[in-house]
N, C-alpha and C. Protein backbone atom coordinates (compact mmCIF):
# COMPACT_ATOMS: atom_id res chain seq x y z
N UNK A 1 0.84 -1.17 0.00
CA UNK A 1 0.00 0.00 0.00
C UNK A 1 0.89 1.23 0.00
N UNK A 2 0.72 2.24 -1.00
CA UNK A 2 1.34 3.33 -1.11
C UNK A 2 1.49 4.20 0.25
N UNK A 3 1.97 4.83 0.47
CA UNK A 3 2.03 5.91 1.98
C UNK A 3 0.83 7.05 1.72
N UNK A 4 0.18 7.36 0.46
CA UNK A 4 -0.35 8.29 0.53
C UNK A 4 -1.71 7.99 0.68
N UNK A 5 -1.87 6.63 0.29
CA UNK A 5 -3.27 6.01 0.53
C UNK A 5 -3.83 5.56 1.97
N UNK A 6 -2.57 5.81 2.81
CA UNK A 6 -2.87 5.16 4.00
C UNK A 6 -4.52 5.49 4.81
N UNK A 7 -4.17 7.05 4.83
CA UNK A 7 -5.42 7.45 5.44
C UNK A 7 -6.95 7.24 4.85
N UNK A 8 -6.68 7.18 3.62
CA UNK A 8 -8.16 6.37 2.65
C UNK A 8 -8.04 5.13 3.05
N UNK A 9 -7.14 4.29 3.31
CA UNK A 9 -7.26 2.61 4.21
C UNK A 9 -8.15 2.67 5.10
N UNK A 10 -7.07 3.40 6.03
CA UNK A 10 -7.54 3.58 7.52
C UNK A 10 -8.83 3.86 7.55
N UNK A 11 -9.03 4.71 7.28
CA UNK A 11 -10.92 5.32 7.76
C UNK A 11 -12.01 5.16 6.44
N UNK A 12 -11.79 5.08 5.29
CA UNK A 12 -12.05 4.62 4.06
C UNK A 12 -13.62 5.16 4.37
N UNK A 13 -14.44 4.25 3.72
CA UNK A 13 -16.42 4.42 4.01
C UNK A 13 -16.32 5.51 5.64
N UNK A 14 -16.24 4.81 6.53
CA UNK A 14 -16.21 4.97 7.73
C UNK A 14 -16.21 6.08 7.84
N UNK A 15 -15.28 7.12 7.76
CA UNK A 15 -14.91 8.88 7.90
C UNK A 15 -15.86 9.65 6.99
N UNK A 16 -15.55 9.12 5.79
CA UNK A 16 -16.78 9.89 4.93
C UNK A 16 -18.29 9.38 5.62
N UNK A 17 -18.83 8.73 6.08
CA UNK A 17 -19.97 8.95 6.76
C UNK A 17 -20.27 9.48 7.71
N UNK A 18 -19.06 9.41 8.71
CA UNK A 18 -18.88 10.22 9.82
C UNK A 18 -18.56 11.79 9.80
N UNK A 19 -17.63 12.07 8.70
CA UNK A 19 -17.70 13.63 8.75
C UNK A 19 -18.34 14.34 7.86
N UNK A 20 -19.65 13.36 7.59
CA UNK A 20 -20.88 13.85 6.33
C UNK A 20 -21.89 14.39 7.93
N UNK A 21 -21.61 13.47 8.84
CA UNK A 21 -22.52 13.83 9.75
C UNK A 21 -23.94 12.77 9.87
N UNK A 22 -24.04 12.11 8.94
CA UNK A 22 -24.83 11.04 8.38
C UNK A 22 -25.02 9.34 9.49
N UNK A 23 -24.07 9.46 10.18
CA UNK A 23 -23.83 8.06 10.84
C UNK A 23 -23.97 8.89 11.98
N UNK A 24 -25.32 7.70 12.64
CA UNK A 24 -25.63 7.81 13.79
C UNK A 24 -25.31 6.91 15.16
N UNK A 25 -24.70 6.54 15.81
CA UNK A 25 -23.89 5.31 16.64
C UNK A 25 -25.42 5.05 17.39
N UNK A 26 -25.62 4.13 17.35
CA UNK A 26 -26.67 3.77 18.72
C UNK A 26 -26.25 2.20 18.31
N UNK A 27 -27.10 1.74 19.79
CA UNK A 27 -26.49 0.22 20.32
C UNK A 27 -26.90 -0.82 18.64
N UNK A 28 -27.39 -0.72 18.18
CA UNK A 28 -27.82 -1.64 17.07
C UNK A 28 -27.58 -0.94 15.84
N UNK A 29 -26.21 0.01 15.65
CA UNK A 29 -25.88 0.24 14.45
C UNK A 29 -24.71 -0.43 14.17
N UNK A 30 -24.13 -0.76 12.78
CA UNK A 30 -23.89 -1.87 12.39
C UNK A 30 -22.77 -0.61 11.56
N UNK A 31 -21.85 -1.46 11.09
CA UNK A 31 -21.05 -0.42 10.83
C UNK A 31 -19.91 -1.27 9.75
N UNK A 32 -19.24 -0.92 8.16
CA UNK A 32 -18.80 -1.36 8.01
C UNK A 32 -17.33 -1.13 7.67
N UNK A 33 -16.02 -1.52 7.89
CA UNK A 33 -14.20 -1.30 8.36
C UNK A 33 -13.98 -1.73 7.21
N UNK A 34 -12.79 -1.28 6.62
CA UNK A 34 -12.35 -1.85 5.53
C UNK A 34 -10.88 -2.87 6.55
N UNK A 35 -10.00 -3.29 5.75
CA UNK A 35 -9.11 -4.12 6.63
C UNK A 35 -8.28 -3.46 7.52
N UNK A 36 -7.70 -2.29 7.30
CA UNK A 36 -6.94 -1.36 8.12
C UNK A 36 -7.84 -0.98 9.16
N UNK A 37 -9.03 -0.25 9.15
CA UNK A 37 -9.88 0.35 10.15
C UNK A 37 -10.01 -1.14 11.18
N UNK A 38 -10.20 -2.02 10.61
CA UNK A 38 -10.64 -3.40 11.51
C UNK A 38 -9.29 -4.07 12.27
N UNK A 39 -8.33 -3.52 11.34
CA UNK A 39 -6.58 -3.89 11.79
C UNK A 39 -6.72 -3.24 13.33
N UNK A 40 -7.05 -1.86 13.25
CA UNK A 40 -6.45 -0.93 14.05
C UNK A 40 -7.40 -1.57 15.31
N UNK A 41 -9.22 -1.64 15.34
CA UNK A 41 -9.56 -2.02 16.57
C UNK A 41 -9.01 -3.24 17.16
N UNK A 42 -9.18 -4.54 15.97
CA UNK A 42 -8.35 -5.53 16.08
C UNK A 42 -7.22 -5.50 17.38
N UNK A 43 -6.18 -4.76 17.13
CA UNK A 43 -5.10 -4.46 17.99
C UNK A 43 -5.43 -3.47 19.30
N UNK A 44 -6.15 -2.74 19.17
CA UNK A 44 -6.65 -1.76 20.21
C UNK A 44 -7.50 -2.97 21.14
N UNK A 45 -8.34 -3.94 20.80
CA UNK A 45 -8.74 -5.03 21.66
C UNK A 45 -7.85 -5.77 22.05
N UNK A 46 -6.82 -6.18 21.79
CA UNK A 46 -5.24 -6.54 22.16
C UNK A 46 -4.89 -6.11 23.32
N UNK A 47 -5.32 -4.78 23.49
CA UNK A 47 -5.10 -4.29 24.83
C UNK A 47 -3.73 -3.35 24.06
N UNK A 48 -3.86 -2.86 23.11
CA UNK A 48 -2.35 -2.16 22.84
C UNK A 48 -2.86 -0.42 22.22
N UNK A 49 -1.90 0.09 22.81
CA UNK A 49 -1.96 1.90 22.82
C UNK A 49 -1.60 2.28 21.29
N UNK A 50 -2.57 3.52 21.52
CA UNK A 50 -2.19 4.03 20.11
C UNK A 50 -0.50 4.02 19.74
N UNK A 51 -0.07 4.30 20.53
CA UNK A 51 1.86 4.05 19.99
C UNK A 51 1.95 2.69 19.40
N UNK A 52 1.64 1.54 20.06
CA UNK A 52 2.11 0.42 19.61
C UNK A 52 0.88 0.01 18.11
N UNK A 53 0.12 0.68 18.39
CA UNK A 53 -0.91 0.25 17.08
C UNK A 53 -0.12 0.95 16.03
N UNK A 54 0.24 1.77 16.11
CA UNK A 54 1.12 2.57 14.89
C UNK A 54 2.08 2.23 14.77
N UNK A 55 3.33 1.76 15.04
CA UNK A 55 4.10 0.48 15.09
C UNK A 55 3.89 -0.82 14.48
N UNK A 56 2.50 -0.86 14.93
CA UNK A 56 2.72 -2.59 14.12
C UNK A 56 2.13 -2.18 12.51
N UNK A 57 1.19 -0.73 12.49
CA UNK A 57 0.74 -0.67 11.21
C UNK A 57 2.30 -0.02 10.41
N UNK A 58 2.95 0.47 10.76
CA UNK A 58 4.48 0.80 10.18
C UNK A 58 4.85 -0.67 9.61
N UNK A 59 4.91 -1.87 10.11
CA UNK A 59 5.75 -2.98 10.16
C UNK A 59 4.49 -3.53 8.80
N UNK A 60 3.28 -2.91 8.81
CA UNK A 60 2.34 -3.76 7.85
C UNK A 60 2.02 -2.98 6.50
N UNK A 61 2.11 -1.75 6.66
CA UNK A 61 1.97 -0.88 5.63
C UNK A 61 3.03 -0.14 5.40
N UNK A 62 2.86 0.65 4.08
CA UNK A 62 4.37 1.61 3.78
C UNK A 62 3.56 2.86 4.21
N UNK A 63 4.11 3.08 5.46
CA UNK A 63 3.03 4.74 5.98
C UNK A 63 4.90 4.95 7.17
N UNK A 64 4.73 5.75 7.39
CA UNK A 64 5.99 6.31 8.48
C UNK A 64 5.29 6.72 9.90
N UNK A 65 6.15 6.28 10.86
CA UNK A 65 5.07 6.24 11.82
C UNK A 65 4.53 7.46 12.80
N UNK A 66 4.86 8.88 12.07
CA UNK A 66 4.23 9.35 12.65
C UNK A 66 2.68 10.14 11.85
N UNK A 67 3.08 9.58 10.64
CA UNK A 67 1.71 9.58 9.61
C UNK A 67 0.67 8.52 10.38
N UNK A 68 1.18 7.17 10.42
CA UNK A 68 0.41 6.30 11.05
C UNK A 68 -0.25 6.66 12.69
N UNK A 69 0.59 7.11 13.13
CA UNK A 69 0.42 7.54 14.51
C UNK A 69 -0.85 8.34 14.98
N UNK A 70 -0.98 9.40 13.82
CA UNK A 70 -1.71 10.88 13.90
C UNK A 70 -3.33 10.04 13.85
N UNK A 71 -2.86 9.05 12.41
CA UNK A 71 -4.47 8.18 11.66
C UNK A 71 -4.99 7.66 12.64
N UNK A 72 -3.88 6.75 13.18
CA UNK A 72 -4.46 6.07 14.58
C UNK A 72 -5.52 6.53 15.83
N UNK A 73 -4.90 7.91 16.56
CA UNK A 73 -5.08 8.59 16.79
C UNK A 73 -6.80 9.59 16.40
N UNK A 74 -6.51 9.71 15.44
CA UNK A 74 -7.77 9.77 15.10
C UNK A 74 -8.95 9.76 14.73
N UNK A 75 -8.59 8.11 13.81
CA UNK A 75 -9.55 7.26 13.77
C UNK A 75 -10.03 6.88 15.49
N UNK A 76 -9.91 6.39 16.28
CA UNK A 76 -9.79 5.65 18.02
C UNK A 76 -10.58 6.60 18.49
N UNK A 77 -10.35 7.99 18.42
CA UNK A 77 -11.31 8.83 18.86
C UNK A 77 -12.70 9.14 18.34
N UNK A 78 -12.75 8.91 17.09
CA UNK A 78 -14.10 8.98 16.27
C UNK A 78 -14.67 7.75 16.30
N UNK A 79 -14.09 6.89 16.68
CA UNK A 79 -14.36 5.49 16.43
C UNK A 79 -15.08 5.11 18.24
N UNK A 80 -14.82 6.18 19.02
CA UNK A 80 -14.90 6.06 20.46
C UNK A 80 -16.22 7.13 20.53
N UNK A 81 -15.80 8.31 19.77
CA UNK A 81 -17.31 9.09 19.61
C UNK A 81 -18.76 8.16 19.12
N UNK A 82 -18.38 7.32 18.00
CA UNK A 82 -19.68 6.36 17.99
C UNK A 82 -19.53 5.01 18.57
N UNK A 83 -19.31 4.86 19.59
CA UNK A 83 -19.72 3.81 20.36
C UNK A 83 -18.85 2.21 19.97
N UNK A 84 -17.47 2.50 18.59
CA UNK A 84 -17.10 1.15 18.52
C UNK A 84 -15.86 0.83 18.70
N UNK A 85 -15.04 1.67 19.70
CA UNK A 85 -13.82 1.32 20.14
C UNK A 85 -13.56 1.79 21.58
């Protein structure tokens, strides 16, 4: 994966619905990750911090890790604003 695509990985569908304003989190919404977005909770259920999630996505993707770091970062928080991390 190119470095510039990372952040279209990472949050892909997901962000564009979310910063359309369009996605509503409640207990029975259903939600769909592309493989990176699902990578990142994946590992965040691991029990592992945004540092080390950006780390292992460095070791899996061509992104540098403080590009990865920032995505991380702020995918986890939006992803925590609707109810799935």
């Amino acid at each position: 994966m190119k470095r510039r695509d990372f952040l279209k990985a990472a949050i892909g569908t997901f962000a564009v619905m979310a910063l359309a304003g369009s996605l509503k989190a409640t207990p029975s919404s259903n939600y769909v990750l592309n493989e990176t977005a699902s990578r990142i909770l994946e590992l965040k259920r691991e029990g592992l911090g945004a540092d080390e999630i950006a780390r292992k996505l460095t070791e899996e993707y061509e992104v540098d890790y403080q590009e990865a770091y920032r995505d991380v970062l702020s995918f986890l928080a939006e992803a925590r604003r609707l109810g799935i991390a």
